[in-house]
N, C-alpha and C. Protein backbone atom coordinates (compact mmCIF):
# COMPACT_ATOMS: atom_id res chain seq x y z
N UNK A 1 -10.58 16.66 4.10
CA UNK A 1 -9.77 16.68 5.32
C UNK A 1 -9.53 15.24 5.77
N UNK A 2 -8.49 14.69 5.60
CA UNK A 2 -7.85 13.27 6.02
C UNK A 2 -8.25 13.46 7.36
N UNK A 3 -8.84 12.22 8.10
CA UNK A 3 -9.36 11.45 9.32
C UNK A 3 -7.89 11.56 9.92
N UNK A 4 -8.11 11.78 11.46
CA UNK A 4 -6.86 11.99 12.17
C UNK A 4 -6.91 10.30 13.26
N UNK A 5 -6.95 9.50 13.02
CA UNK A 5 -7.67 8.35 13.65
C UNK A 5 -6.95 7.51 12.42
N UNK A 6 -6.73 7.80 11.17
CA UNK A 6 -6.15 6.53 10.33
C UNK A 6 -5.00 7.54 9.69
N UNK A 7 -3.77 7.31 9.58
CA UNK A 7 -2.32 7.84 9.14
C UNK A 7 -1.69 6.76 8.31
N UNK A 8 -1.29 7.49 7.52
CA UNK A 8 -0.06 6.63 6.34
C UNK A 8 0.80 6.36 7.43
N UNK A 9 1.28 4.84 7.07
CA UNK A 9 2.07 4.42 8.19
C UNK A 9 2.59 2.87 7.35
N UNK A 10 4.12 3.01 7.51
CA UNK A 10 4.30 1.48 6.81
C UNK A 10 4.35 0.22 8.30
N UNK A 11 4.17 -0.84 7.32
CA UNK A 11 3.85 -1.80 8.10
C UNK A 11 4.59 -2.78 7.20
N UNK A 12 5.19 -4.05 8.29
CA UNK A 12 6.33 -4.48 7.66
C UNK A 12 6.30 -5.90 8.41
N UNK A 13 6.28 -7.18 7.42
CA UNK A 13 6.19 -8.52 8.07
C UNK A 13 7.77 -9.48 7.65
N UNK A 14 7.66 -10.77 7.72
CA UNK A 14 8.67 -11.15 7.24
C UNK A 14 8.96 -11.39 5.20
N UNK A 15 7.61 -11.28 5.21
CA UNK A 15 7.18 -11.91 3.62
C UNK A 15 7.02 -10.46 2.51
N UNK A 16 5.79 -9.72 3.52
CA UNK A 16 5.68 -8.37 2.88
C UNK A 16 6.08 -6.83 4.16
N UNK A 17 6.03 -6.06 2.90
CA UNK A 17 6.20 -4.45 3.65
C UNK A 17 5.49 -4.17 2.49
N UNK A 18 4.48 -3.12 3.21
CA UNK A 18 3.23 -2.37 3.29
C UNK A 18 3.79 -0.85 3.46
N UNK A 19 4.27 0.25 2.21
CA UNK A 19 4.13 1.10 2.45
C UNK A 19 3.83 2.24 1.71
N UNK A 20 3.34 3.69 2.07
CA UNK A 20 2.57 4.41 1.53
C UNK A 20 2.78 4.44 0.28
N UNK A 21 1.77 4.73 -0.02
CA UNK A 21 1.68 4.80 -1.78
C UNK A 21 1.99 6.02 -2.58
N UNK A 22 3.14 5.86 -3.76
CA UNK A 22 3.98 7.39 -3.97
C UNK A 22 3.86 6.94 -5.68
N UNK A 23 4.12 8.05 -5.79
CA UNK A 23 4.17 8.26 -7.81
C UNK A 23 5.51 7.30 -8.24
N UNK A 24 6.29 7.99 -7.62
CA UNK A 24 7.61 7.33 -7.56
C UNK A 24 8.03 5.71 -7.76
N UNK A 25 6.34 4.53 -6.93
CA UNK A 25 6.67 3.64 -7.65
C UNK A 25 6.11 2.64 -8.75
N UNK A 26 5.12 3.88 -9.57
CA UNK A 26 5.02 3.39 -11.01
C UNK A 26 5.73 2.59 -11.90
N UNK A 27 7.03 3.07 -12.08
CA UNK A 27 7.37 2.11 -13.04
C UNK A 27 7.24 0.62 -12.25
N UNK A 28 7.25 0.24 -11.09
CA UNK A 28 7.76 -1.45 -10.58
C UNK A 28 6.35 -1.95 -10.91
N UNK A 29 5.29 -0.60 -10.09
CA UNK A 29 3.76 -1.10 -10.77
C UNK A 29 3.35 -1.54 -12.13
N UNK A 30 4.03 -0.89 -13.08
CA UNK A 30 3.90 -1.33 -14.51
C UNK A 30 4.31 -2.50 -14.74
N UNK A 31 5.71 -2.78 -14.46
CA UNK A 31 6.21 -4.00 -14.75
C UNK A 31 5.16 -4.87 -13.59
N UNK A 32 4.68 -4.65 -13.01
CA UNK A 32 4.29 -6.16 -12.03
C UNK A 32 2.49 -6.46 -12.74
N UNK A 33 2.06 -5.00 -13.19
CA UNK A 33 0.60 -5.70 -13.64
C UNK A 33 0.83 -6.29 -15.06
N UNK A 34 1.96 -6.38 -15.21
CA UNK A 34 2.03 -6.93 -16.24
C UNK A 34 2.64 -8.32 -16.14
N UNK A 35 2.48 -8.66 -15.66
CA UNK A 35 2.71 -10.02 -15.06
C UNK A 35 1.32 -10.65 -14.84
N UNK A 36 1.05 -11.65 -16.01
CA UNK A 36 0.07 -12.02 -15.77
C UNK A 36 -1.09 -11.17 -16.80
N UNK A 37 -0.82 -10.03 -17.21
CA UNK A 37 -1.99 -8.86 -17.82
C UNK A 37 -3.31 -8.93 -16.99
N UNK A 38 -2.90 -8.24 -15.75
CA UNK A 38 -4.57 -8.46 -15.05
C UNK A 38 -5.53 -7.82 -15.59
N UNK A 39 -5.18 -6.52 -15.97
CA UNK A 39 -6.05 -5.23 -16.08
C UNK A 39 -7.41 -6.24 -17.40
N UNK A 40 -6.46 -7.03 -17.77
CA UNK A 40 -7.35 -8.03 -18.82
C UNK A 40 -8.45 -8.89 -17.76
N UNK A 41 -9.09 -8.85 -17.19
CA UNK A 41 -10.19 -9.74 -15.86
C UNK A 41 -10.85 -8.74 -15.80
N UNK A 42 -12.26 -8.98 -16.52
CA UNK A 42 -13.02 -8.65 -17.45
C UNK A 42 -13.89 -7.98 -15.61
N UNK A 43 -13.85 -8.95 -14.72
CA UNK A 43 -14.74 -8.83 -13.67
C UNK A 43 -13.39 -7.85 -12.66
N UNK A 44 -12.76 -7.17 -12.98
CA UNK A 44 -12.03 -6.31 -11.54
C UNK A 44 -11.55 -4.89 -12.70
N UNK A 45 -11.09 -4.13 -11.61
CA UNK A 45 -10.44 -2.71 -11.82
C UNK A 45 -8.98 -2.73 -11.74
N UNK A 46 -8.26 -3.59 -12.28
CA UNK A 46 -6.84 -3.29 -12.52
C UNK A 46 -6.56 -2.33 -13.29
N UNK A 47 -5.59 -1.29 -12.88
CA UNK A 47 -5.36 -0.33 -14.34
C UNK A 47 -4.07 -0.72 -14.91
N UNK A 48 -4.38 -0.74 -16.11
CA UNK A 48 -3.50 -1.40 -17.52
C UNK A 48 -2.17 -0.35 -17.31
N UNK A 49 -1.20 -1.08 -17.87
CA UNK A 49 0.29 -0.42 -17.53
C UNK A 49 0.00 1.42 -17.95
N UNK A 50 -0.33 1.90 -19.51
CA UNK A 50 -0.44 2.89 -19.46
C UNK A 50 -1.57 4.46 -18.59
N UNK A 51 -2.47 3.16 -17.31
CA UNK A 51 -3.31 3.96 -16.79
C UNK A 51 -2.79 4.18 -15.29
N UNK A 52 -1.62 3.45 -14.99
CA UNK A 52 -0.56 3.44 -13.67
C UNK A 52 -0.90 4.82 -12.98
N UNK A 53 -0.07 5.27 -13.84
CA UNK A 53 0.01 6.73 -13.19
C UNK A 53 -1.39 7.46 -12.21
N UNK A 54 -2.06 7.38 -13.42
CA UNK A 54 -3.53 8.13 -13.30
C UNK A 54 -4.47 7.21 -12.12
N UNK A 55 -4.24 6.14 -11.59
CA UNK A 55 -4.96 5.06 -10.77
C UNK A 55 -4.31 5.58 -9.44
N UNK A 56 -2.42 6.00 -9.09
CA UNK A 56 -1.66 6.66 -7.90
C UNK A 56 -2.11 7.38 -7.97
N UNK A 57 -2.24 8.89 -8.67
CA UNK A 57 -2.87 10.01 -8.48
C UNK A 57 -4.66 9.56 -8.00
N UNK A 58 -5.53 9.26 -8.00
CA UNK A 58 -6.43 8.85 -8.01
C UNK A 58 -6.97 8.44 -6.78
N UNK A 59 -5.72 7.47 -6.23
CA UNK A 59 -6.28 7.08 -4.79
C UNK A 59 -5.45 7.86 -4.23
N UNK A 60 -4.23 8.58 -4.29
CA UNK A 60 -3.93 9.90 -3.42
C UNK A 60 -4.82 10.89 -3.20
N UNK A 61 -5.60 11.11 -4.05
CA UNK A 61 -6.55 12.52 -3.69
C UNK A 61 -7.79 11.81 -3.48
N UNK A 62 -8.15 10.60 -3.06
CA UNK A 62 -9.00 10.17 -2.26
C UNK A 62 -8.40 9.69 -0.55
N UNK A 63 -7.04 9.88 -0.79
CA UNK A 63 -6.39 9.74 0.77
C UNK A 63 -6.36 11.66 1.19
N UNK A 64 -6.10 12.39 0.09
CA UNK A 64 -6.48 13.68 0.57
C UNK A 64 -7.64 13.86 1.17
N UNK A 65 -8.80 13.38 0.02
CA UNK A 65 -10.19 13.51 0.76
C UNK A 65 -10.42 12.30 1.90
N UNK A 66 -9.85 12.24 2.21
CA UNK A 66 -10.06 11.03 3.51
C UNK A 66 -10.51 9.83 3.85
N UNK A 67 -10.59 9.66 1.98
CA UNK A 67 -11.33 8.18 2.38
C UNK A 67 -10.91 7.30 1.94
N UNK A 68 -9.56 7.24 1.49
CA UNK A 68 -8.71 5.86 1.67
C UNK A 68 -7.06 6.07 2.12
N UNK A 69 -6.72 5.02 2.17
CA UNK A 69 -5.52 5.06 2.80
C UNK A 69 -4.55 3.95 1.69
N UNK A 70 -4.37 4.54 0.73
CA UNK A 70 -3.53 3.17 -0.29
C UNK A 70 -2.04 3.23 0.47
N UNK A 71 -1.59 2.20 -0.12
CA UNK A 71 -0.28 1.16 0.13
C UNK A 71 0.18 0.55 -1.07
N UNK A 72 1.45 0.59 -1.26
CA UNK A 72 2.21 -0.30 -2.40
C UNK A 72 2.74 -1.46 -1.39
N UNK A 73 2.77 -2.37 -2.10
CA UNK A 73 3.52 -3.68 -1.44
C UNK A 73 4.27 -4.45 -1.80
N UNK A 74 5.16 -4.46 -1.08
CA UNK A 74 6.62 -4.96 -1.65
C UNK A 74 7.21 -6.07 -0.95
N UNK A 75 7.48 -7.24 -1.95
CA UNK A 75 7.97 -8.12 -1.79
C UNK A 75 9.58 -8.22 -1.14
N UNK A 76 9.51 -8.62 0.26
CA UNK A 76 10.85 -8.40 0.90
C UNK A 76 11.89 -9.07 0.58
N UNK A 77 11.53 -9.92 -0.13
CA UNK A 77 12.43 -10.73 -0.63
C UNK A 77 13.19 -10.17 -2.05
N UNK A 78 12.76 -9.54 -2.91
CA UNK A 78 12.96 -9.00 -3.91
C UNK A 78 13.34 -7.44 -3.35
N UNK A 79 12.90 -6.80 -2.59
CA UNK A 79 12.34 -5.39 -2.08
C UNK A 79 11.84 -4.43 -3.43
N UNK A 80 11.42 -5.45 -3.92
CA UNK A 80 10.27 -4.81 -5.36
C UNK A 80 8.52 -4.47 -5.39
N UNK A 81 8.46 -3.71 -5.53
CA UNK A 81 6.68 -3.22 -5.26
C UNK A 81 5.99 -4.39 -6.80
N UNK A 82 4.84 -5.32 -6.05
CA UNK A 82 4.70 -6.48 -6.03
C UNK A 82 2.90 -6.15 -6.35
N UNK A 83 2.66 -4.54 -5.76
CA UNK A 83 1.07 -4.72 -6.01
C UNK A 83 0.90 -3.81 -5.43
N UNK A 84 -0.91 -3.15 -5.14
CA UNK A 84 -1.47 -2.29 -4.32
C UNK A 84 -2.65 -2.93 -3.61
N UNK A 85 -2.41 -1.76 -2.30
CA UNK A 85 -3.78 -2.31 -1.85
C UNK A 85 -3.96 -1.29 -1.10
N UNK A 86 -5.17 -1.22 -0.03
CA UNK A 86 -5.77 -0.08 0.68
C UNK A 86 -6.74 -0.09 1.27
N UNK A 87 -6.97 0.81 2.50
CA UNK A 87 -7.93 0.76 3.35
C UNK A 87 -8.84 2.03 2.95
N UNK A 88 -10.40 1.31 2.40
CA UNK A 88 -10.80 2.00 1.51
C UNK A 88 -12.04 2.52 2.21
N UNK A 89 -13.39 3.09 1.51
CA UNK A 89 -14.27 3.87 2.64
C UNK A 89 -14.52 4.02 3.81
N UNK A 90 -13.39 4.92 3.77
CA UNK A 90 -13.31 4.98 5.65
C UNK A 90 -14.29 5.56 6.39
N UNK A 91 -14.69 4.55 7.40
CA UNK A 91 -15.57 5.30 8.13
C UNK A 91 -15.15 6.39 9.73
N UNK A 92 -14.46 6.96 9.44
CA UNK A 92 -13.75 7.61 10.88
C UNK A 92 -15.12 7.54 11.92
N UNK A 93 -16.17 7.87 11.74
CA UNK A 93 -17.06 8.43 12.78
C UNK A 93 -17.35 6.59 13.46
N UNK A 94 -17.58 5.90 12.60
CA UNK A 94 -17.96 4.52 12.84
C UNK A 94 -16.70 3.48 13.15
N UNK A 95 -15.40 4.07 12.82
CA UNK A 95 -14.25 3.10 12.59
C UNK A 95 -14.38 2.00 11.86
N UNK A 96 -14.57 2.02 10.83
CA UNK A 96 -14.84 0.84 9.67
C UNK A 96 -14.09 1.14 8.59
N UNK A 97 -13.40 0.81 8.66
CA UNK A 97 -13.11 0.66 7.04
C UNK A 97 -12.98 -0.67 5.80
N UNK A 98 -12.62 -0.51 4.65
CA UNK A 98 -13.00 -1.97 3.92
C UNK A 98 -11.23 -1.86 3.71
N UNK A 99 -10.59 -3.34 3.37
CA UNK A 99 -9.71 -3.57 2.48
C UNK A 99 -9.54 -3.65 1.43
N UNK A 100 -9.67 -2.94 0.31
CA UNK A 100 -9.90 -4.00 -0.96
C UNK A 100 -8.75 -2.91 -1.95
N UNK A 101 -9.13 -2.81 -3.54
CA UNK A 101 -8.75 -2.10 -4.58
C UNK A 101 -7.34 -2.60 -4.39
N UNK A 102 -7.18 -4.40 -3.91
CA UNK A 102 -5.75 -5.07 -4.26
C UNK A 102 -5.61 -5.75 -5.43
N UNK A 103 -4.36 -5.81 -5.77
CA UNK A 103 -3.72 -6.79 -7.11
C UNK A 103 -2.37 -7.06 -6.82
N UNK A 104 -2.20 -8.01 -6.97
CA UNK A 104 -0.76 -8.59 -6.65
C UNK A 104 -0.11 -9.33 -8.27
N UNK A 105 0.83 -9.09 -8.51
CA UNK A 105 1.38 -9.65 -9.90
C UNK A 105 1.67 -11.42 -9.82
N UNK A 106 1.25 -11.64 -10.90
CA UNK A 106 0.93 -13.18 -10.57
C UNK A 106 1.92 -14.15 -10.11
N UNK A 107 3.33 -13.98 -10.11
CA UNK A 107 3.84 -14.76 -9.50
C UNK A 107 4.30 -14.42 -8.28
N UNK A 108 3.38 -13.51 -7.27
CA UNK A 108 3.44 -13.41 -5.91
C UNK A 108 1.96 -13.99 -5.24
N UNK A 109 0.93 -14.50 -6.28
CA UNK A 109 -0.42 -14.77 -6.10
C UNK A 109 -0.42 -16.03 -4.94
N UNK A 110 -0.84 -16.32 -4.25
CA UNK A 110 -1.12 -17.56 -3.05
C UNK A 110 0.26 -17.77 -3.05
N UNK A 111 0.75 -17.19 -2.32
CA UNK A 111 1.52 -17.19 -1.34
C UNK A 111 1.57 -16.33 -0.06
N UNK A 112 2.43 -16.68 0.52
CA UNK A 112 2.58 -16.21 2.11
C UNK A 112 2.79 -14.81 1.66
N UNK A 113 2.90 -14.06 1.06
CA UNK A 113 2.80 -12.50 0.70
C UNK A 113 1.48 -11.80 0.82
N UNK A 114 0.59 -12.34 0.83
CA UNK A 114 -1.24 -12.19 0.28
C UNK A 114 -1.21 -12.26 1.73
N UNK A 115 -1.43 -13.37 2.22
CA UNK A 115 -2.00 -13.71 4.12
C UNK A 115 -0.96 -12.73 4.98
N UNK A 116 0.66 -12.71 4.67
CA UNK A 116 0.85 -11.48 5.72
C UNK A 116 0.14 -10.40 5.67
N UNK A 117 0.30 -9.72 4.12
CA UNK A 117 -0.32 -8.37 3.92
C UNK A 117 -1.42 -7.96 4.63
N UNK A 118 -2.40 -8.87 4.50
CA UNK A 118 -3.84 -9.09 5.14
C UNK A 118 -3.94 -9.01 6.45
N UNK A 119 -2.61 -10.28 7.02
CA UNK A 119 -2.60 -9.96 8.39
C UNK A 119 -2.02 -8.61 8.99
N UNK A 120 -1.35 -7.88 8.13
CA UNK A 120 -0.87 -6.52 8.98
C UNK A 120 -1.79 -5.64 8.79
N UNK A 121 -2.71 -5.66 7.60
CA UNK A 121 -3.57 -4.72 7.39
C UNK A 121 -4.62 -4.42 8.52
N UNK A 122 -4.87 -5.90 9.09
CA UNK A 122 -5.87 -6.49 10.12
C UNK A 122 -5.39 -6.00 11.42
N UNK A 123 -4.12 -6.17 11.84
CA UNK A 123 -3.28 -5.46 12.66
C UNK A 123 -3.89 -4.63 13.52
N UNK A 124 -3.26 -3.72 11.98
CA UNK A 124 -3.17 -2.52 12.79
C UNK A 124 -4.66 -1.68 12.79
N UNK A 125 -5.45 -2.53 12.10
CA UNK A 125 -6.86 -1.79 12.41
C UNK A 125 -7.35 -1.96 13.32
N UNK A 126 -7.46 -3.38 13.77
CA UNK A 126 -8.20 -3.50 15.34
C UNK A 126 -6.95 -3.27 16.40
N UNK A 127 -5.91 -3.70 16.19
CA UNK A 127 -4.70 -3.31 17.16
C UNK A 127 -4.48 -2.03 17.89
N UNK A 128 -4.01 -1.13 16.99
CA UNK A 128 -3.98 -0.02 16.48
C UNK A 128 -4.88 1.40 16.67
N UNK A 129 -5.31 1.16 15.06
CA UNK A 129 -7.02 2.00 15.29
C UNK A 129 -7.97 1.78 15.70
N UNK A 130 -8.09 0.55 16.37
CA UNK A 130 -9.33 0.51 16.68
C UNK A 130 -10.36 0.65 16.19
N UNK A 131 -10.74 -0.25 15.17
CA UNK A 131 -11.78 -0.51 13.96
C UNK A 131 -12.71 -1.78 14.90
N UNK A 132 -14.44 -1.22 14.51
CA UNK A 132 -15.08 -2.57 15.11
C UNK A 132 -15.04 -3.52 14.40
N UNK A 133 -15.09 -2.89 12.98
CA UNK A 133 -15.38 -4.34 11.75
C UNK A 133 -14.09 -3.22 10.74
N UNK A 134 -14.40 -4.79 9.70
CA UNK A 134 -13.31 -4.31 8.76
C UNK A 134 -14.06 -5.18 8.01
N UNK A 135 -14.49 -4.50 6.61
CA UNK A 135 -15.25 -5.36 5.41
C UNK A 135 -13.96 -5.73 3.78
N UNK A 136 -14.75 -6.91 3.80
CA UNK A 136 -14.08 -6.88 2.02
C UNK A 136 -15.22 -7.04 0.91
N UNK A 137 -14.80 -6.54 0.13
CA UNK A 137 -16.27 -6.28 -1.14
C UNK A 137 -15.23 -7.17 -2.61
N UNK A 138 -16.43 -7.75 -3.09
CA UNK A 138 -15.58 -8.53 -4.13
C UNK A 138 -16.76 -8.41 -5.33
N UNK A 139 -16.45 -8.69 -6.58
CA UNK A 139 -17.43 -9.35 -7.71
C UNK A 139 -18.00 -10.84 -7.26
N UNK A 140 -19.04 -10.58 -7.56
CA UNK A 140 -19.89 -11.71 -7.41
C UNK A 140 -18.64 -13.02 -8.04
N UNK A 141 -18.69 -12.66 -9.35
CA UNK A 141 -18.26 -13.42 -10.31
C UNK A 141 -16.03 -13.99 -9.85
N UNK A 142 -16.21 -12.91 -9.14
CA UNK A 142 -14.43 -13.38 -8.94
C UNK A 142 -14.35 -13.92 -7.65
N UNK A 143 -14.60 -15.93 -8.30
CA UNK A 143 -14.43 -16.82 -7.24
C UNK A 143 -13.04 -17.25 -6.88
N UNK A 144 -12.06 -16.48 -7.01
CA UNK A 144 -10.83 -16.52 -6.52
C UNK A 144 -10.16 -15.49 -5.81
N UNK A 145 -11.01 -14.31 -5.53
CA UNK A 145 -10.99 -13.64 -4.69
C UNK A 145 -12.14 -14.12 -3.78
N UNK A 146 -13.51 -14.32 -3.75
CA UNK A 146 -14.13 -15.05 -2.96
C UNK A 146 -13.86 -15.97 -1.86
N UNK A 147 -12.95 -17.12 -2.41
CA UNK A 147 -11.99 -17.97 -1.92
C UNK A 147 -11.01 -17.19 -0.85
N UNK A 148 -9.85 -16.63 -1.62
CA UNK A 148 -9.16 -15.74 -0.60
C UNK A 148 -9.50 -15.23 0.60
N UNK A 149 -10.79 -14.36 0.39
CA UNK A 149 -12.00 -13.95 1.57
C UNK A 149 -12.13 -14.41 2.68
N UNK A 150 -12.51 -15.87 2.29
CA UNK A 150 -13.07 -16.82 3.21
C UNK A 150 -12.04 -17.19 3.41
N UNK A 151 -10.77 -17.69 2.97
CA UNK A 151 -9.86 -18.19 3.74
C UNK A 151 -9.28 -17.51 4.93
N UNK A 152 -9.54 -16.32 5.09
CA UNK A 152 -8.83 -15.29 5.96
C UNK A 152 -9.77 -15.57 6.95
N UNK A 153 -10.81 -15.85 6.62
CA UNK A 153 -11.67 -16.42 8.50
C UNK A 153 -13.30 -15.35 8.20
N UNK A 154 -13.19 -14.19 7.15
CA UNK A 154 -13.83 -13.22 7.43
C UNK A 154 -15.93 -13.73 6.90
N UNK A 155 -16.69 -13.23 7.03
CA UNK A 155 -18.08 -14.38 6.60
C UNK A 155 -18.81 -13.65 5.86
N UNK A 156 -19.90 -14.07 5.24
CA UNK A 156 -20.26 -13.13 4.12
C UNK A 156 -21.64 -12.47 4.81
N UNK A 157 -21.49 -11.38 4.36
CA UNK A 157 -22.73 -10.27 5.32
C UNK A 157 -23.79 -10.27 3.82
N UNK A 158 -23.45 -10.45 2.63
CA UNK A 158 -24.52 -10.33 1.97
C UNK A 158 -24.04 -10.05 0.72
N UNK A 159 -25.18 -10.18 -0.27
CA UNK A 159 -24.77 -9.79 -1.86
C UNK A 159 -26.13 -9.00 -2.34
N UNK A 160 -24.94 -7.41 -2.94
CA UNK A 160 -25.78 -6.57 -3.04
C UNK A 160 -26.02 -6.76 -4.84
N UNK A 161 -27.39 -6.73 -5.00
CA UNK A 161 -27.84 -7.10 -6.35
C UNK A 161 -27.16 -5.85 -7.08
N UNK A 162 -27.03 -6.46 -8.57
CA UNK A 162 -26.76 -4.73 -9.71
C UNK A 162 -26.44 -3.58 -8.61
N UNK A 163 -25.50 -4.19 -8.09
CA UNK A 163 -25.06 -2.85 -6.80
C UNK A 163 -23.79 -1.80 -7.88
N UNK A 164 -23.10 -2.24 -8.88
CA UNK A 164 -22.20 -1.02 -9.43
C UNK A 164 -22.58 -1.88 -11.41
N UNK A 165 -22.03 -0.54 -12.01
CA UNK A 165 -22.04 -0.59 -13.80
C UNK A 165 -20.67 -1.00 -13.37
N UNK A 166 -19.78 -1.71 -14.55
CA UNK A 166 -18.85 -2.14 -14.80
C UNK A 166 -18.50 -1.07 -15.82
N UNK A 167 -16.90 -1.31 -15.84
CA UNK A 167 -16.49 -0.53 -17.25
C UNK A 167 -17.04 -0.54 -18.44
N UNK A 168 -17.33 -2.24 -18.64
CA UNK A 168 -17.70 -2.69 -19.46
C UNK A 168 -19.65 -2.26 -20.25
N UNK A 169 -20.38 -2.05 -19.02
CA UNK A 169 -21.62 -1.81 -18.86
C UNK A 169 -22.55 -2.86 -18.03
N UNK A 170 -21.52 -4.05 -17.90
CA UNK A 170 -22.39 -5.06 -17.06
C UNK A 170 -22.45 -4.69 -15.81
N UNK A 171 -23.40 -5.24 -15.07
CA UNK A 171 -23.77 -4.86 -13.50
C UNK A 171 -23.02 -6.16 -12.74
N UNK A 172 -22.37 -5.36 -11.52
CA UNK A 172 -22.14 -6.26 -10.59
C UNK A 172 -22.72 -6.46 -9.60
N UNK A 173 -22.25 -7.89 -9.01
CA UNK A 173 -23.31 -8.17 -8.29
C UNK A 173 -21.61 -8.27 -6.99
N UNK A 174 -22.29 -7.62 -6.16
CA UNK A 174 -21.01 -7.14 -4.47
C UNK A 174 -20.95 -8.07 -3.89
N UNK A 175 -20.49 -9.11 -3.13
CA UNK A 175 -20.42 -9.89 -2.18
C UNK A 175 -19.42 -9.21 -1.51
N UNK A 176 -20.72 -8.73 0.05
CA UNK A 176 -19.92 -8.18 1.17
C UNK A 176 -19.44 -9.14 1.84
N UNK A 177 -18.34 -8.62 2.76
CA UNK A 177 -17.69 -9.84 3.90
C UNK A 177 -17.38 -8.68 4.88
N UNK A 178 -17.22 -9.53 5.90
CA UNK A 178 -16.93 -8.55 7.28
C UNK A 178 -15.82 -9.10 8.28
N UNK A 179 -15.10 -9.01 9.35
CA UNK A 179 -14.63 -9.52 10.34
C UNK A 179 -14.71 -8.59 11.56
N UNK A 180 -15.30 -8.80 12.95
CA UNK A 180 -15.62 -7.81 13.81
C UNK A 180 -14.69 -7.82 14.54
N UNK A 181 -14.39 -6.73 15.67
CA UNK A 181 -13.39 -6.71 16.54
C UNK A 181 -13.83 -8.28 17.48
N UNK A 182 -14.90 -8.28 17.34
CA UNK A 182 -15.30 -9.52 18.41
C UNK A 182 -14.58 -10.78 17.57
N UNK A 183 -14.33 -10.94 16.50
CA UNK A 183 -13.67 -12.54 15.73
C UNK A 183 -12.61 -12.01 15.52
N UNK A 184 -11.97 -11.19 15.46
CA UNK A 184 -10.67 -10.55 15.26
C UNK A 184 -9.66 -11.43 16.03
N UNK A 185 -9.41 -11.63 17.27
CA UNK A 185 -8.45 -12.82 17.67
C UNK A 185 -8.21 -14.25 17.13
N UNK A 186 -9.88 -14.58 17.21
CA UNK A 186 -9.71 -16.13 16.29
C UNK A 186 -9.29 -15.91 15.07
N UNK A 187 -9.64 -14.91 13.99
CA UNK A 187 -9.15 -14.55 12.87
C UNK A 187 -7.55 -14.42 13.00
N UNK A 188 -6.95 -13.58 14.13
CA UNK A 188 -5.52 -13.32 13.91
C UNK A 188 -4.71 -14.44 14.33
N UNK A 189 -5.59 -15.31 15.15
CA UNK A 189 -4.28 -16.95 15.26
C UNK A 189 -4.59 -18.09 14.07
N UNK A 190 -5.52 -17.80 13.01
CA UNK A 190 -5.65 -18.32 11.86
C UNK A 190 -4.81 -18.31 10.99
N UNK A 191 -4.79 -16.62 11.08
CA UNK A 191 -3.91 -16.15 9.85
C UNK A 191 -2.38 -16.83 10.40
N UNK A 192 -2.26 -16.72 11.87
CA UNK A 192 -0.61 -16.60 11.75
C UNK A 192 -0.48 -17.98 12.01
N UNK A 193 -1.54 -19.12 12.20
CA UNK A 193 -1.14 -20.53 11.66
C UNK A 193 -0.81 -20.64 10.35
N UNK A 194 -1.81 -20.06 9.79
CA UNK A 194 -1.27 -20.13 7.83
C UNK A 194 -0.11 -20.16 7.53
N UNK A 195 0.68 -18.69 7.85
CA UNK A 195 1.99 -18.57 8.22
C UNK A 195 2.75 -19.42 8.77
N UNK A 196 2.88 -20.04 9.67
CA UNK A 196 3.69 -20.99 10.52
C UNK A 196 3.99 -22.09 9.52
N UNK A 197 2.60 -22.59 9.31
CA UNK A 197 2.38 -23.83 8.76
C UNK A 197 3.50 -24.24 7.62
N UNK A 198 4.08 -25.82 7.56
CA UNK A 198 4.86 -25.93 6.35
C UNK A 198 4.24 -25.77 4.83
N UNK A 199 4.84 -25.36 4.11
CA UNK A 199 4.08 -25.03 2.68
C UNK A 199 4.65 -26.43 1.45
């Protein structure tokens, strides 16, 4: 039973639009993880062009069961779906949820596409829904998502040892991050200096 407190809802900046996630846009997903061959980064869960399909179905019937909320994201400039992302173990009773299970095709990577997304995601959770915290979970080992993390303002709550098996069989090691409704303002005039700022 989907949480009545978090709704598919697009969200739309000058750089990116954020909206629900449909079968329908597989093929742009194929062509964009292939940009770059992420699903090849030995340390994340990209699914490889022929596992597309099966990754939409996947987090749809975990937005059935209520505990995420995916998004395709599309580059406004192109108005081409550019990546996924999603608001993932939701906590309705606690209002928490995490951001993560994103990939962006590499020639949309650090740019002002990444920090809007983030910032609308951020939005509309404390804006909005009214979330106290909002976490991001990363691989120990992926210091370029690490980076990203911290650039958004958010701090690290901890690293959970051999916390998941990998595809592969290796253990990861979690580095949690958090941002509370209480840093949520200083966080949101960060982000939208980033933005402002000349590039």
């Amino acid at each position: 039973m989907r949480m009545s407190w978090l709704e598919p809802v697009t969200l739309k900046g000058r750089h990116a639009e954020l909206v629900p996630l449909a079968q329908s846009h597989a093929p742009d997903l194929i062509e964009a993880v292939r940009d770059g061959e992420l699903w090849r980064l030995w340390y994340t869960a990209i699914p490889s062009p022929e596992k597309m399909a099966a990754e939409i179905d996947r987090r749809l019937a975990l937005q059935a069961a209520g505990s995420m909320l995916p998004f395709t994201v599309i580059d406004t400039a192109t108005g081409q779906p550019v990546g996924m992302t999603t608001y993932m173990n939701v906590d309705a009773a606690n209002k928490r949820v995490e951001i993560g299970s994103t990939w962006y095709r590499s020639c949309v990577q650090r740019t002002p596409l990444n920090t809007e997304a983030k910032l609308l995601l951020l939005t509309h959770a404390f804006n909005t829904v009214g979330c106290i915290a909002v976490e991001f979970r990363t691989h120990f080992m992926n210091t370029q998502s690490r980076r990203g993390i911290e650039r958004l303002g958010a701090k690290l709550d901890g690293v959970l040892r051999s916390h998941q098996r990998m595809a592969d069989g290796t253990l990861r090691d979690t580095c949690v991050y958090s941002i509370t409704a209480a840093e949520w303002p200083t966080v949101q005039r960060h982000l939208a200096w980033q933005l402002e700022r000349p590039r």
